[in-house]
N, C-alpha and C. Protein backbone atom coordinates (compact mmCIF):
# COMPACT_ATOMS: atom_id res chain seq x y z
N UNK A 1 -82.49 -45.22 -117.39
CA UNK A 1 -82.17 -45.67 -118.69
C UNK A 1 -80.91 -46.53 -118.63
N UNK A 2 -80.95 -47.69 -119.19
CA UNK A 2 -79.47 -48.66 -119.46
C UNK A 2 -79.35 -48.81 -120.61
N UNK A 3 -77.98 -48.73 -120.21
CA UNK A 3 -77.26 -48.50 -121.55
C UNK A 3 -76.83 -49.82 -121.85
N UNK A 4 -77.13 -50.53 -122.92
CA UNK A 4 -76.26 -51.20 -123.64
C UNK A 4 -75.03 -51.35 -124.54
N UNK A 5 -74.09 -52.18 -124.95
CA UNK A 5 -73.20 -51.87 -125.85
C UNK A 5 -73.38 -52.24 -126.82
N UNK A 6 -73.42 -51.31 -128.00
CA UNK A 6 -73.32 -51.37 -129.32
C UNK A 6 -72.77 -52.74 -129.87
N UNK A 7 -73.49 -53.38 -130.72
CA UNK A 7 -72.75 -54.80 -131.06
C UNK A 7 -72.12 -54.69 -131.99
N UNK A 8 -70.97 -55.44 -132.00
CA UNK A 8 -69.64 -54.98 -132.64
C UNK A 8 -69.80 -55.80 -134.00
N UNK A 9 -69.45 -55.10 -135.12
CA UNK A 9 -69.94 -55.83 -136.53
C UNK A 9 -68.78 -57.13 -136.49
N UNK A 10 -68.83 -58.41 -136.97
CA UNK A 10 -68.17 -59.45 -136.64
C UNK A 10 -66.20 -58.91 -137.31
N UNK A 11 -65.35 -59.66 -136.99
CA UNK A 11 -64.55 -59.07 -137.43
C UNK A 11 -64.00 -59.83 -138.72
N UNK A 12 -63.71 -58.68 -139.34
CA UNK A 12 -63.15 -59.15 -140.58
C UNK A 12 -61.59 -59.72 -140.78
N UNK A 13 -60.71 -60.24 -141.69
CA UNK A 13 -59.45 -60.56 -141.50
C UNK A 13 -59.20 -60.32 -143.03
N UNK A 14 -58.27 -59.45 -143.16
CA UNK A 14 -57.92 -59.06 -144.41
C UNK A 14 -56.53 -59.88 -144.89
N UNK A 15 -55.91 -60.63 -145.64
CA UNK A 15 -54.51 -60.90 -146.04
C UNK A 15 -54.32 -60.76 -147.40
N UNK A 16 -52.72 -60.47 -147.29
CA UNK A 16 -52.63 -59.91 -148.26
C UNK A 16 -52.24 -60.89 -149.50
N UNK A 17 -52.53 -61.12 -150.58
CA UNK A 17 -52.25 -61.71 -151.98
C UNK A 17 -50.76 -61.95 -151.83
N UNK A 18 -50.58 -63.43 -152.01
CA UNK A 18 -49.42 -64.19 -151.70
C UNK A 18 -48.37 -63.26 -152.92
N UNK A 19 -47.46 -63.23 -152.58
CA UNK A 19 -46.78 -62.26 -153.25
C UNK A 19 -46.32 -63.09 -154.35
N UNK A 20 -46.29 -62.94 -155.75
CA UNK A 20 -45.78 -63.94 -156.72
C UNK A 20 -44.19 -64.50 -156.97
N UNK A 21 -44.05 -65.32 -156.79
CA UNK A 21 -42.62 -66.64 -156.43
C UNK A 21 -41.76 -66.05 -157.90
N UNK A 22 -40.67 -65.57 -157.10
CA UNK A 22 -39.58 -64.74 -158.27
C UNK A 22 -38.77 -65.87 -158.37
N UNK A 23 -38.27 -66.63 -159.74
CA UNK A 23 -37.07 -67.29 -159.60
C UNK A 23 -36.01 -66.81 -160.49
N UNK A 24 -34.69 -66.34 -159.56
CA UNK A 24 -33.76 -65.65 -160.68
C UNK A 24 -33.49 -66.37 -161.48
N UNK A 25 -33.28 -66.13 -162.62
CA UNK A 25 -32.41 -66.89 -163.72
C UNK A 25 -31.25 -67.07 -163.52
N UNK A 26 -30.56 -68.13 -164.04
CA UNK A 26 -28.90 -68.08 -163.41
C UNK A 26 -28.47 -67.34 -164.51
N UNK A 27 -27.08 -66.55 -163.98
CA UNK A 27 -26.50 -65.35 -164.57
C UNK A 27 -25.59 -66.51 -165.90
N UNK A 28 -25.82 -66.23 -167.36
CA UNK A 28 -25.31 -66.28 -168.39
C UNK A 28 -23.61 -66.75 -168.13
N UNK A 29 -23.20 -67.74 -168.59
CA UNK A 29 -21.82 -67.76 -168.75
C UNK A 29 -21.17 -66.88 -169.33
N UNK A 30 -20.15 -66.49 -168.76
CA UNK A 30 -19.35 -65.47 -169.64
C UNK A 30 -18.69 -65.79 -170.52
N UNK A 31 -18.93 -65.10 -171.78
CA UNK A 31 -19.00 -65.18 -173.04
C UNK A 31 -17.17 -65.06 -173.31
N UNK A 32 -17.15 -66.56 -174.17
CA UNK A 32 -16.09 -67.11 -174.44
C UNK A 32 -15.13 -65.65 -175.73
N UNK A 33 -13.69 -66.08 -175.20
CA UNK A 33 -13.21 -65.17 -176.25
C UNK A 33 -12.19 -66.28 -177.09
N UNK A 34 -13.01 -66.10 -178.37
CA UNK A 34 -12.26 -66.91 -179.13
C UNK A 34 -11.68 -66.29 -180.28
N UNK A 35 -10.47 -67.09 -180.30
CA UNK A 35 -8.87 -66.42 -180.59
C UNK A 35 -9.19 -66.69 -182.25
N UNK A 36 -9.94 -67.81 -182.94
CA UNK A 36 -10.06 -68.02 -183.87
C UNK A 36 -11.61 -68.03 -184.03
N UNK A 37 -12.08 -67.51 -185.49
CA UNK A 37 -13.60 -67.29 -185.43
C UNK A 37 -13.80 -67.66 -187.07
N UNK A 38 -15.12 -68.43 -187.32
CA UNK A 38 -15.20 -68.94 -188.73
C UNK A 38 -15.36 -67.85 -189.29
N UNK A 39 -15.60 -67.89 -190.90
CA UNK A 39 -16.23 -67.08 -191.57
C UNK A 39 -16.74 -65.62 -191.69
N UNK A 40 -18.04 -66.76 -190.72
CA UNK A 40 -19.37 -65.56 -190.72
C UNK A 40 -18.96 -64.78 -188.93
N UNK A 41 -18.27 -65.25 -188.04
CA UNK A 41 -17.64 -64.07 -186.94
C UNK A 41 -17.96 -65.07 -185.97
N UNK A 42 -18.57 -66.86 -185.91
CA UNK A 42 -18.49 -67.36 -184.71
C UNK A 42 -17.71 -68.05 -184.24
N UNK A 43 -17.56 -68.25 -183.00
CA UNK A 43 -16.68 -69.43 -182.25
C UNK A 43 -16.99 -70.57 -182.90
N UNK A 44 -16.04 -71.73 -183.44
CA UNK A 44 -15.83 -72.72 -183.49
C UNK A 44 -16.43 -73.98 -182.14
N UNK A 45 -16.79 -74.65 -182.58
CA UNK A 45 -17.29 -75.92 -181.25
C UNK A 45 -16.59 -77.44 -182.07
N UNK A 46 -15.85 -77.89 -180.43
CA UNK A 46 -15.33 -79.62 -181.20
C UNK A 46 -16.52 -80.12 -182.19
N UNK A 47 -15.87 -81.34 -183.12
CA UNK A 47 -16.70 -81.47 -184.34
C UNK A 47 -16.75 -80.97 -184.94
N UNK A 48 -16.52 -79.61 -185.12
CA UNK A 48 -16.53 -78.96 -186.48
C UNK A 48 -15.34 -78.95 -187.25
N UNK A 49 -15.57 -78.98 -188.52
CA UNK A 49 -14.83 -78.78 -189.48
C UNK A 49 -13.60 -77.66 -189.56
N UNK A 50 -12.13 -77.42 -189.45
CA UNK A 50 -11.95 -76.53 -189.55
C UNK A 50 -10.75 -76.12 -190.61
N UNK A 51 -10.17 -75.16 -190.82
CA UNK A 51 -9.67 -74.75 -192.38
C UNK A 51 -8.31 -75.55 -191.98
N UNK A 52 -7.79 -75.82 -193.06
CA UNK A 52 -6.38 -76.06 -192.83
C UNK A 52 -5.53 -75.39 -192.91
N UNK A 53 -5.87 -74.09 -193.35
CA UNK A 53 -4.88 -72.94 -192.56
C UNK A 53 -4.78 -73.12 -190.81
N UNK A 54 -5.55 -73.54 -190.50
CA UNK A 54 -5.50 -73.55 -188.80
C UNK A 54 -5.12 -74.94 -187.78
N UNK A 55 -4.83 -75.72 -188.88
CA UNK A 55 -4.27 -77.08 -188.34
C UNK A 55 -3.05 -76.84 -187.30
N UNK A 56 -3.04 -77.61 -186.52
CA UNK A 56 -2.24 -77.17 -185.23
C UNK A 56 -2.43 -76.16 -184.59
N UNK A 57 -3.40 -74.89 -184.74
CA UNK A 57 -3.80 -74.18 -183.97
C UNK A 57 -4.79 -74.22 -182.66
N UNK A 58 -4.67 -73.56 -181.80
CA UNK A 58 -6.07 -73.83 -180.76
C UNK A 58 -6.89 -72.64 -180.61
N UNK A 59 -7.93 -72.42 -179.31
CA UNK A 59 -8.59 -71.64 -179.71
C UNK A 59 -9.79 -72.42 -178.34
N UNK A 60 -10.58 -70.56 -178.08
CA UNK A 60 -11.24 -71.42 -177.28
C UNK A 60 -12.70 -71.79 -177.86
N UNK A 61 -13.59 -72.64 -177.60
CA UNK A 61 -14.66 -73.01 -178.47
C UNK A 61 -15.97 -72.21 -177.76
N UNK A 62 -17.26 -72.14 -178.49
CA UNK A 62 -18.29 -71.41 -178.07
C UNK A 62 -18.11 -71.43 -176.39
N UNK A 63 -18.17 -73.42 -175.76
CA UNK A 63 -18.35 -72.94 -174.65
C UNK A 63 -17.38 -72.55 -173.57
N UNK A 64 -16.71 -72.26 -173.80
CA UNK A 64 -15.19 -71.55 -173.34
C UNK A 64 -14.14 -72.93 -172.79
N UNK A 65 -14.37 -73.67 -173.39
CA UNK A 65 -13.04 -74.52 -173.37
C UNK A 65 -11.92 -74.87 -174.57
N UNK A 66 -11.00 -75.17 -174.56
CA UNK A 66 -9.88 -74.88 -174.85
C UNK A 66 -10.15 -75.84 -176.26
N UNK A 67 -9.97 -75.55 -177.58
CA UNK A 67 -10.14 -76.96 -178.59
C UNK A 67 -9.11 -76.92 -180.05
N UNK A 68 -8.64 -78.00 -180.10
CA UNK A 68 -7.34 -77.93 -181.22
C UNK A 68 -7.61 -78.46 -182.67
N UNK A 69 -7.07 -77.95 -183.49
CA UNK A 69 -7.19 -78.03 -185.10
C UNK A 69 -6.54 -78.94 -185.58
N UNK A 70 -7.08 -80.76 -185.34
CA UNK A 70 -6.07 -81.71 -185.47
C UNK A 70 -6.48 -82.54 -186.78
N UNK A 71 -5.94 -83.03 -187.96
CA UNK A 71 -6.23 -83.78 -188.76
C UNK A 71 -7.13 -85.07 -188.14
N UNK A 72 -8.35 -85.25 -188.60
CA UNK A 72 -9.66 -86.54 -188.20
C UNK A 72 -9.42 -87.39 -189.19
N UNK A 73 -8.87 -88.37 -189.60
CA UNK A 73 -9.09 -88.84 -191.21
C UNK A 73 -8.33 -88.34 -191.93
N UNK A 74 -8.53 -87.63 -192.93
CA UNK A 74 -8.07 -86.88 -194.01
C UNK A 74 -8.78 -85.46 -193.79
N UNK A 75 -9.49 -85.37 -193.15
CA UNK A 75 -10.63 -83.73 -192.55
C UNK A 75 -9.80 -83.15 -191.30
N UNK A 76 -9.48 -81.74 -191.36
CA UNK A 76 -9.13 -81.03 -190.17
C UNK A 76 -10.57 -80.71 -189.39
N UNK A 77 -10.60 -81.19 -187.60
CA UNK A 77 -11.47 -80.92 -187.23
C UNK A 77 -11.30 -80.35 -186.29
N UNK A 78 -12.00 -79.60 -185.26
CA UNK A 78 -11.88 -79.45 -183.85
C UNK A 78 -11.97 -79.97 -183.21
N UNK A 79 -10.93 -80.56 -182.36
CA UNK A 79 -11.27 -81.30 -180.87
C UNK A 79 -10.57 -81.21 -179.45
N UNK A 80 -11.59 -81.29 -178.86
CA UNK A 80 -10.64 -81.28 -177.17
C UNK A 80 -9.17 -81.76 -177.26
């Protein structure tokens, strides 16, 4: 009796599911502290309008730079 060898089932190749592409978000600027705040509780941004109680004052603006309460015209505004 001869023996033959069992034929080998073809081979398979398994891979694995491309792993899904993470992109971090960039981490949030840190949140400005401003020394003067309108009204309703927000930071001020250059261009805006501001009281004339605060003329010659500064202050830092939403995006954390430095902005002063200078007469525009006849309008107190904020600006760099």
């Amino acid at each position: 009796m001869t023996r033959t060898a069992d034929p080998k089932p073809p081979a398979t190749r398994t891979t694995k599911p491309a792993a899904p592409a993470t992109t971090k978000a960039p981490a949030p600027p840190a949140k400005a502290e401003c020394e003067i705040v309108s009204n309703a509780g927000n930071c001020y941004n250059a261009g805006q309008f501001c009281r004339k109680a605060d003329l010659g004052r500064s202050t830092h603006a939403g995006n954390g730079r430095m902005i002063h309460c200078r007469l525009d015209g006849t309008q107190p505004r904020w600006q760099y």
